[in-house]
PDB file of N, CA and C in Angstrom:
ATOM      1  N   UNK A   1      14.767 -24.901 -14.776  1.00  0.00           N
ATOM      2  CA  UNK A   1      13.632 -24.049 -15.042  1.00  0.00           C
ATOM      3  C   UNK A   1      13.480 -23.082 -13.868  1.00  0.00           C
ATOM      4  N   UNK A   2      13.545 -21.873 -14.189  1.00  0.00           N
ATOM      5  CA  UNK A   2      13.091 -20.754 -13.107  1.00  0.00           C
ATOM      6  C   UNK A   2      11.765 -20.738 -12.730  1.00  0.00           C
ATOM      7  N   UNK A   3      11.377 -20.660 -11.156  1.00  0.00           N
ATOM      8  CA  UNK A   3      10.205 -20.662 -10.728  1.00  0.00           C
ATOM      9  C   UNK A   3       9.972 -19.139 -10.336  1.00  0.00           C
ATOM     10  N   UNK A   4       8.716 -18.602 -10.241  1.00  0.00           N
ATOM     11  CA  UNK A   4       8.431 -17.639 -10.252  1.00  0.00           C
ATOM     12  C   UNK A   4       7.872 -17.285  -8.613  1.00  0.00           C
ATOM     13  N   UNK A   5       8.798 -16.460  -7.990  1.00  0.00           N
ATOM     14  CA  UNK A   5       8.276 -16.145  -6.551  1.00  0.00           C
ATOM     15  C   UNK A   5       6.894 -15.367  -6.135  1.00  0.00           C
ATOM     16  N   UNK A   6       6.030 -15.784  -5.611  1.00  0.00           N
ATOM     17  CA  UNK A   6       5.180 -15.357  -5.056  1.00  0.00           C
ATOM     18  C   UNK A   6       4.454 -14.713  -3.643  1.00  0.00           C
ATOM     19  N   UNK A   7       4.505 -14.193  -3.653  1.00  0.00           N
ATOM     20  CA  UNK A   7       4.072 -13.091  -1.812  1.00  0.00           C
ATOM     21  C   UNK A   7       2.973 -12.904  -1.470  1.00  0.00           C
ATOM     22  N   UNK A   8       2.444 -14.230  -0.900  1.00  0.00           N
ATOM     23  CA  UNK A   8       1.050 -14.330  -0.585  1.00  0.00           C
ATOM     24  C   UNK A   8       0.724 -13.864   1.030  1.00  0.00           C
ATOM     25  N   UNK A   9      -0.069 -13.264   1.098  1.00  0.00           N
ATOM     26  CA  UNK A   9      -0.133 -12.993   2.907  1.00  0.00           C
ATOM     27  C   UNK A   9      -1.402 -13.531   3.322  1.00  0.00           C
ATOM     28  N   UNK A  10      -1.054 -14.897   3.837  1.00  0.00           N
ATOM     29  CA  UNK A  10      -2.247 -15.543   4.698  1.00  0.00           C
ATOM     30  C   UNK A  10      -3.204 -15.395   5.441  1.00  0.00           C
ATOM     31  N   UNK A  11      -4.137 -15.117   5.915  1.00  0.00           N
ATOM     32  CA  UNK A  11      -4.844 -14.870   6.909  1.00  0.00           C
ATOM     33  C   UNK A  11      -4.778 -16.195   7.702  1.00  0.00           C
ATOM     34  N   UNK A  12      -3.487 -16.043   8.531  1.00  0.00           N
ATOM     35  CA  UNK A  12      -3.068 -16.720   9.545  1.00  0.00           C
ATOM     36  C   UNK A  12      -3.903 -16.345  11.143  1.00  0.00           C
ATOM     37  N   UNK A  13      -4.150 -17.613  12.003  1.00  0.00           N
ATOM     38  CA  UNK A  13      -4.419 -17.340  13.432  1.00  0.00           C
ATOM     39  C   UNK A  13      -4.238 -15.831  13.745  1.00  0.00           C
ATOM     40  N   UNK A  14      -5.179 -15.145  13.969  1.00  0.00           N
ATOM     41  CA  UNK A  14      -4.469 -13.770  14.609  1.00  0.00           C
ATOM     42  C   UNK A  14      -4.405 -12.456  13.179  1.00  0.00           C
ATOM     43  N   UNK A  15      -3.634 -13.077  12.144  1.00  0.00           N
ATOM     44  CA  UNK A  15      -3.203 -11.953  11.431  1.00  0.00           C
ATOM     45  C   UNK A  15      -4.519 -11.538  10.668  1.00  0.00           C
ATOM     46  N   UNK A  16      -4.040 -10.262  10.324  1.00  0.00           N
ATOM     47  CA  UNK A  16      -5.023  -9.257   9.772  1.00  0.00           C
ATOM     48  C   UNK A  16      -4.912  -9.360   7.892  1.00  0.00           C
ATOM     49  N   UNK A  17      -5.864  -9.060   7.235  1.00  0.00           N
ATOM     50  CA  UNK A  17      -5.505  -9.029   5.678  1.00  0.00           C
ATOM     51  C   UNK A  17      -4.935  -7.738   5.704  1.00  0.00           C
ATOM     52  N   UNK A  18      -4.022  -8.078   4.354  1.00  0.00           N
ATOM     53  CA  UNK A  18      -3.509  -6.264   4.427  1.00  0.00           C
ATOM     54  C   UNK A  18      -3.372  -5.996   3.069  1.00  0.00           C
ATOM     55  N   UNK A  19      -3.397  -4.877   2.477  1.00  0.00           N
ATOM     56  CA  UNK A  19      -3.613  -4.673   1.085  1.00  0.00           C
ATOM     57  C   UNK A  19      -2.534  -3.853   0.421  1.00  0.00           C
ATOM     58  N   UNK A  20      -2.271  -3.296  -0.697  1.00  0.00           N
ATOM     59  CA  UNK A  20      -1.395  -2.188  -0.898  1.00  0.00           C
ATOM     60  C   UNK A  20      -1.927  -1.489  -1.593  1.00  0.00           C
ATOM     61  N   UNK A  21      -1.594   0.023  -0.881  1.00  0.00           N
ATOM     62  CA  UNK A  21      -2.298   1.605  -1.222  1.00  0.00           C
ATOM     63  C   UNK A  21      -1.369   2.132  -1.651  1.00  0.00           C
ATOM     64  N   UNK A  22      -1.891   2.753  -3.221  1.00  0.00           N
ATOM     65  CA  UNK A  22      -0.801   3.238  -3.826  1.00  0.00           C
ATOM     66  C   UNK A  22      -1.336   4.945  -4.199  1.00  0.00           C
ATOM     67  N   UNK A  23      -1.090   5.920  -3.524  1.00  0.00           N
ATOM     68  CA  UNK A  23      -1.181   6.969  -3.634  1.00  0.00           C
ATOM     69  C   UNK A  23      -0.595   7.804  -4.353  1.00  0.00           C
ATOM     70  N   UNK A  24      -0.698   8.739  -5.738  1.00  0.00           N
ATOM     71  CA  UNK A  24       0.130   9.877  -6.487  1.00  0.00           C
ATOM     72  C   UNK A  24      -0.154  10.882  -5.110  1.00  0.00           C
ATOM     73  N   UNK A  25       0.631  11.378  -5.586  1.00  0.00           N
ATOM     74  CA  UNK A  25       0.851  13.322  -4.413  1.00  0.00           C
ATOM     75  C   UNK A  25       1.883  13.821  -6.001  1.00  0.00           C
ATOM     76  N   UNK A  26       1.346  15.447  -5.178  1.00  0.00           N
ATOM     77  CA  UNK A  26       2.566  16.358  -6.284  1.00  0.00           C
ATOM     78  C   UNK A  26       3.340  16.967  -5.539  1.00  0.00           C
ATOM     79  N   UNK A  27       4.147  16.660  -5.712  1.00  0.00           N
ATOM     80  CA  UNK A  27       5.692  17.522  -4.598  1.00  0.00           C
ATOM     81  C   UNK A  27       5.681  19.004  -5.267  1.00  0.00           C
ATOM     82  N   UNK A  28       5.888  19.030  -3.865  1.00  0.00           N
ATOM     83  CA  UNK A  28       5.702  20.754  -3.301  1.00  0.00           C
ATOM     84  C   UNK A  28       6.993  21.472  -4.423  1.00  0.00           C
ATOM     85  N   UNK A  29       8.286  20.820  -4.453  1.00  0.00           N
ATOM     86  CA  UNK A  29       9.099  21.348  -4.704  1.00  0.00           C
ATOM     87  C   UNK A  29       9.474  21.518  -6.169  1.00  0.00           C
ATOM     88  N   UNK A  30       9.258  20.343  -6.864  1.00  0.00           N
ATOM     89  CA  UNK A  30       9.443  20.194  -8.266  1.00  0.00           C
ATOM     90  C   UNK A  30       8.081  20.202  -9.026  1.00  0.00           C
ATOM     91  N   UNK A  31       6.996  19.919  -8.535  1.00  0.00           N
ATOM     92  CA  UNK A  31       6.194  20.009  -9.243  1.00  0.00           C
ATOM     93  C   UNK A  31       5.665  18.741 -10.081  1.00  0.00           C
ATOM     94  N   UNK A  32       6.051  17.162 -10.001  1.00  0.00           N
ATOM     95  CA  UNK A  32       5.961  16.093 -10.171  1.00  0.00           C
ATOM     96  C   UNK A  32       5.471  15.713  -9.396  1.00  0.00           C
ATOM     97  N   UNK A  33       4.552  14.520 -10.693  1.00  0.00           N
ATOM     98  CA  UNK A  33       3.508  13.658  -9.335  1.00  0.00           C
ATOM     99  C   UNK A  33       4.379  12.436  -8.779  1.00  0.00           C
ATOM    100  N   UNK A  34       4.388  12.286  -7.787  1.00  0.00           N
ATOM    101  CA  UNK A  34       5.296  11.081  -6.759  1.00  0.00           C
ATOM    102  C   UNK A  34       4.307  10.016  -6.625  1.00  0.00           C
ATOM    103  N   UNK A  35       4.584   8.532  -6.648  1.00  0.00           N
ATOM    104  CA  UNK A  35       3.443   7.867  -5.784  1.00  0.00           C
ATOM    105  C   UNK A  35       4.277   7.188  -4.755  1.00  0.00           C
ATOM    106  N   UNK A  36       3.242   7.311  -3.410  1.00  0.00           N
ATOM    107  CA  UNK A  36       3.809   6.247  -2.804  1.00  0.00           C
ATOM    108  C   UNK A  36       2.541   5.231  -2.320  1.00  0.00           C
ATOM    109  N   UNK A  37       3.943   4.047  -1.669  1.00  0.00           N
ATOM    110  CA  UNK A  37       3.335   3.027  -1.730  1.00  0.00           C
ATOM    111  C   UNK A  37       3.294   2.590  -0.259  1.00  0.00           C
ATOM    112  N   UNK A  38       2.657   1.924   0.387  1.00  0.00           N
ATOM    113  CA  UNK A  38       2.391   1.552   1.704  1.00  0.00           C
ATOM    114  C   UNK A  38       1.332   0.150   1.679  1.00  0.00           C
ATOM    115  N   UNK A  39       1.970  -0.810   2.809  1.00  0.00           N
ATOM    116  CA  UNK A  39       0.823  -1.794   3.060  1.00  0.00           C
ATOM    117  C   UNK A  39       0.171  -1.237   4.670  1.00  0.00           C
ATOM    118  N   UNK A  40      -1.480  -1.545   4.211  1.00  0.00           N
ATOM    119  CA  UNK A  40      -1.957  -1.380   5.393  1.00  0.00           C
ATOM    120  C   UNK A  40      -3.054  -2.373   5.762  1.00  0.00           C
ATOM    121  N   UNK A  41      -4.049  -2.769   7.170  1.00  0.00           N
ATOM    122  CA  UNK A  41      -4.616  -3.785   6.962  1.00  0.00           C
ATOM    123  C   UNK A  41      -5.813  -3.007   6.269  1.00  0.00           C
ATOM    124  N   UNK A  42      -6.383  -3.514   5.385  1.00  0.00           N
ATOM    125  CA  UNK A  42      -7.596  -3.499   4.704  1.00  0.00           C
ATOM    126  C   UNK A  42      -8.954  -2.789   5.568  1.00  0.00           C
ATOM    127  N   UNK A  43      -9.109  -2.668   6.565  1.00  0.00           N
ATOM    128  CA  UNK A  43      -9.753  -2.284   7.467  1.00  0.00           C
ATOM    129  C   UNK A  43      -9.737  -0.694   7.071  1.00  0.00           C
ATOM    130  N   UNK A  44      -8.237  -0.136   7.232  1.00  0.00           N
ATOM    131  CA  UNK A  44      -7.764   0.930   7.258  1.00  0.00           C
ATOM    132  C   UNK A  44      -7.333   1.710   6.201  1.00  0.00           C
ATOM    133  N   UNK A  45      -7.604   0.865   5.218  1.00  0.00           N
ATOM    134  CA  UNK A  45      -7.346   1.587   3.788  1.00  0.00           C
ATOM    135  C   UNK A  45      -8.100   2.635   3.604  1.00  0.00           C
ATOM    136  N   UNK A  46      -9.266   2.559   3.982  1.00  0.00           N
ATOM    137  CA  UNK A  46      -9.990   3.889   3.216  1.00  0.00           C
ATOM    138  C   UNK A  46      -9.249   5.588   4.051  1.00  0.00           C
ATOM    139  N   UNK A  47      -8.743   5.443   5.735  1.00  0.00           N
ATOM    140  CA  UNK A  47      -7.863   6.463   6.138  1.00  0.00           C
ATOM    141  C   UNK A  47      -7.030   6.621   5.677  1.00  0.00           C
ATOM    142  N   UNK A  48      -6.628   5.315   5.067  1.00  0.00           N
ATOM    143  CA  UNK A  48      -4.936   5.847   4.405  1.00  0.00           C
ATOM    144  C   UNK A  48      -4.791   7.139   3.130  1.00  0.00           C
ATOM    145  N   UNK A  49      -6.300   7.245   2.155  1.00  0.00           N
ATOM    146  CA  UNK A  49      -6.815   7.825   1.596  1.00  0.00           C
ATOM    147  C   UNK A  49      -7.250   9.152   2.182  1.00  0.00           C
ATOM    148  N   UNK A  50      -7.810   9.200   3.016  1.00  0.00           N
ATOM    149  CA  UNK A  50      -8.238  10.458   3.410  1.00  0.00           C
ATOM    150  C   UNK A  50      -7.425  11.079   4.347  1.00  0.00           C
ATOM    151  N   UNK A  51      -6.681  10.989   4.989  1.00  0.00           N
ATOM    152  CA  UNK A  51      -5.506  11.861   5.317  1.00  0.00           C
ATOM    153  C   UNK A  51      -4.718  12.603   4.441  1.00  0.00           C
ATOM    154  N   UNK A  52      -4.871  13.688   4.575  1.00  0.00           N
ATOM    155  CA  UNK A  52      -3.760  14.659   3.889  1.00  0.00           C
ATOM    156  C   UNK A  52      -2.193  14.825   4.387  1.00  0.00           C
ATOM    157  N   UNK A  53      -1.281  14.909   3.480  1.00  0.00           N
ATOM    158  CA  UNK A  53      -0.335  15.129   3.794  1.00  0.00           C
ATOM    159  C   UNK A  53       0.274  16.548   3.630  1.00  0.00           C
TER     160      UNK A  53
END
């Protein structure tokens, strides 16, 4: 029976929670929306948003 892997991130001694921010953008060049993806700690998500690229 196949078990199904899971990627849990602990809030271990020390470590920070961290979340994933998934941003569309429209490239400059083609004209398609792109998303990207980035983990950041949760703290900092809402900058990850308001920075322009």
């Amino acid at each position: 029976m196949a078990k199904k892997a899971v990627a849990t991130f602990a809030a271990k001694a020390g470590a920070k929670s961290m979340v994933k921010c998934i941003r569309m953008e429209k490239s400059p060049k083609t004209g398609a929306y792109v998303f990207t993806e980035m983990l950041v700690e949760e703290a900092k998500a809402k900058e990850y948003f308001q920075e322009k690229k």
